[in-house]
Protein backbone atom coordinates (compact mmCIF):
# COMPACT_ATOMS: atom_id res chain seq x y z
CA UNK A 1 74.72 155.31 52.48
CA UNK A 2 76.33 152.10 51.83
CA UNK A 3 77.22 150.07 55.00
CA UNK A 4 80.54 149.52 56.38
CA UNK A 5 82.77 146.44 55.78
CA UNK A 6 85.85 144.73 57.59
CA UNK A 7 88.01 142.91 55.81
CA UNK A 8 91.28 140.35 56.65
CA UNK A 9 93.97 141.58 54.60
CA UNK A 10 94.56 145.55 55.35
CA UNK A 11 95.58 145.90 51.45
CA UNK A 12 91.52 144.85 50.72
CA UNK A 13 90.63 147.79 53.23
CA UNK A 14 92.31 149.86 51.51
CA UNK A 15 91.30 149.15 48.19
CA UNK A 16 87.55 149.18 49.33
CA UNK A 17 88.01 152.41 50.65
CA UNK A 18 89.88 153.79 47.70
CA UNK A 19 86.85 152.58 45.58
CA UNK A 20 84.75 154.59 47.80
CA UNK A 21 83.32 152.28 50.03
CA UNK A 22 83.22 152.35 53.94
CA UNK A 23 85.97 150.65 55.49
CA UNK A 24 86.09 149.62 59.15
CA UNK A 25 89.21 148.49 60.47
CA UNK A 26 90.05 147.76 63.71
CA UNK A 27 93.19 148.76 66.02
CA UNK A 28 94.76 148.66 69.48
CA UNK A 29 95.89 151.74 71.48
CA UNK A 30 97.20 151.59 74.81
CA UNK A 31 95.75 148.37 75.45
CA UNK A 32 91.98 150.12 74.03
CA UNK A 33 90.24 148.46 71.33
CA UNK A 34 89.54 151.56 68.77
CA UNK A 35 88.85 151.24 64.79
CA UNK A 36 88.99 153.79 61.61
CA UNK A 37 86.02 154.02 59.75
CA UNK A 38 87.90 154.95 56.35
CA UNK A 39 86.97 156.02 53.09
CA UNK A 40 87.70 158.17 49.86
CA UNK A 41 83.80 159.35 50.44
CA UNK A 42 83.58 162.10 52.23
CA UNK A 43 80.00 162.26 51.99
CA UNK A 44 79.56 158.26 52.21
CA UNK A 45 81.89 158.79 55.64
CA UNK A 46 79.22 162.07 56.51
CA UNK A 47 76.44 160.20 56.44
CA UNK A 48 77.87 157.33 58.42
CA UNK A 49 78.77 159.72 60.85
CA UNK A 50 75.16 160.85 61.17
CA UNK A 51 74.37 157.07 62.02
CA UNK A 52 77.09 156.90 64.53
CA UNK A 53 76.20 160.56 66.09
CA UNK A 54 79.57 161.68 65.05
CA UNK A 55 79.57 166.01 65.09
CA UNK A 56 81.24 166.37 61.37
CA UNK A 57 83.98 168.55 62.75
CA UNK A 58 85.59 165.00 64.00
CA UNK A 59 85.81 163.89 60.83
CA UNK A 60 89.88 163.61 59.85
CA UNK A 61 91.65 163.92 56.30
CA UNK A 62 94.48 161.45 55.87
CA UNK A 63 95.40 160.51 52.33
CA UNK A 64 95.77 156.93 52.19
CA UNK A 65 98.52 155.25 49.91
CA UNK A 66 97.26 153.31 46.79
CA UNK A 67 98.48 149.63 46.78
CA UNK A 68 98.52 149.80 43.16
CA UNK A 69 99.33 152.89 41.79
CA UNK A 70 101.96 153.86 44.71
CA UNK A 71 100.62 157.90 45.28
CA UNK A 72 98.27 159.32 48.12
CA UNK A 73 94.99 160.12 47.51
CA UNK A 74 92.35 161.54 49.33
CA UNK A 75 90.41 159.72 51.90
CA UNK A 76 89.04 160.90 55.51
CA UNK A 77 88.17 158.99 58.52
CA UNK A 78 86.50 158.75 62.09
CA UNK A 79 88.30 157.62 65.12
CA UNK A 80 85.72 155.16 66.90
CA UNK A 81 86.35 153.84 70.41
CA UNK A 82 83.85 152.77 73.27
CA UNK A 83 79.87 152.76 72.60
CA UNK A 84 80.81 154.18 68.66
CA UNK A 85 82.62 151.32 68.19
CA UNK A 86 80.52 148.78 69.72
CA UNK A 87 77.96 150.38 67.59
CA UNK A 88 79.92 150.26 64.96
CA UNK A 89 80.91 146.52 65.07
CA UNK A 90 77.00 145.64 65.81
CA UNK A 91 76.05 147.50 62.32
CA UNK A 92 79.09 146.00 60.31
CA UNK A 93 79.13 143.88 57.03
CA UNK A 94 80.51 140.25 58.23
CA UNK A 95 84.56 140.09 57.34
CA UNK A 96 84.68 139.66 53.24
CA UNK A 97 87.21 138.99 50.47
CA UNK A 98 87.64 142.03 48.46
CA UNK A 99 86.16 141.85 44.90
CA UNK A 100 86.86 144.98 42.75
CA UNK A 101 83.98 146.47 41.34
């Protein structure tokens, strides 16, 4: 499993995720820090989940848009709020520039 990465621009995080990476990418809901760890990887996101002590039935498809190509594909991700975030945050890649593969 490759480790997860935040990024500043949301168009990066998507593009990382698209490639198949892990993409963490933080939120506010009702005043509650949360984040999506996203990616096109199921089995990338699976085994992150394992890390995380996610149960796999939590795990949620939602096709993202492309930023280039302009059509949905495929991606799944985890909702992460209290201790799963905080882990999550503690185990993340420092905030990086996209470079495409």
């Amino acid at each position: 499993m490759s480790g997860w990465r935040e990024f500043a621009l949301w168009r990066d995080g998507v593009r990382h995720a698209l490639d198949g990476g892990l993409w963490l990418h933080r939120f506010t809901l009702g005043g509650e820090p949360w984040a999506h760890l996203v990616s096109a990887d199921r089995d990338e996101l699976l085994a992150a989940g394992r890390v995380l002590d996610m149960p796999p039935q939590w795990l949620q498809y939602r096709p993202l848009k492309d930023p280039q190509l302009a059509r949905r594909v495929d991606a799944w991700h985890w909702d992460l709020r209290q201790q799963r975030l905080a882990q999550a945050l503690a185990l993340a890649a420092p905030k990086i520039p996209y470079r495409r593969r």
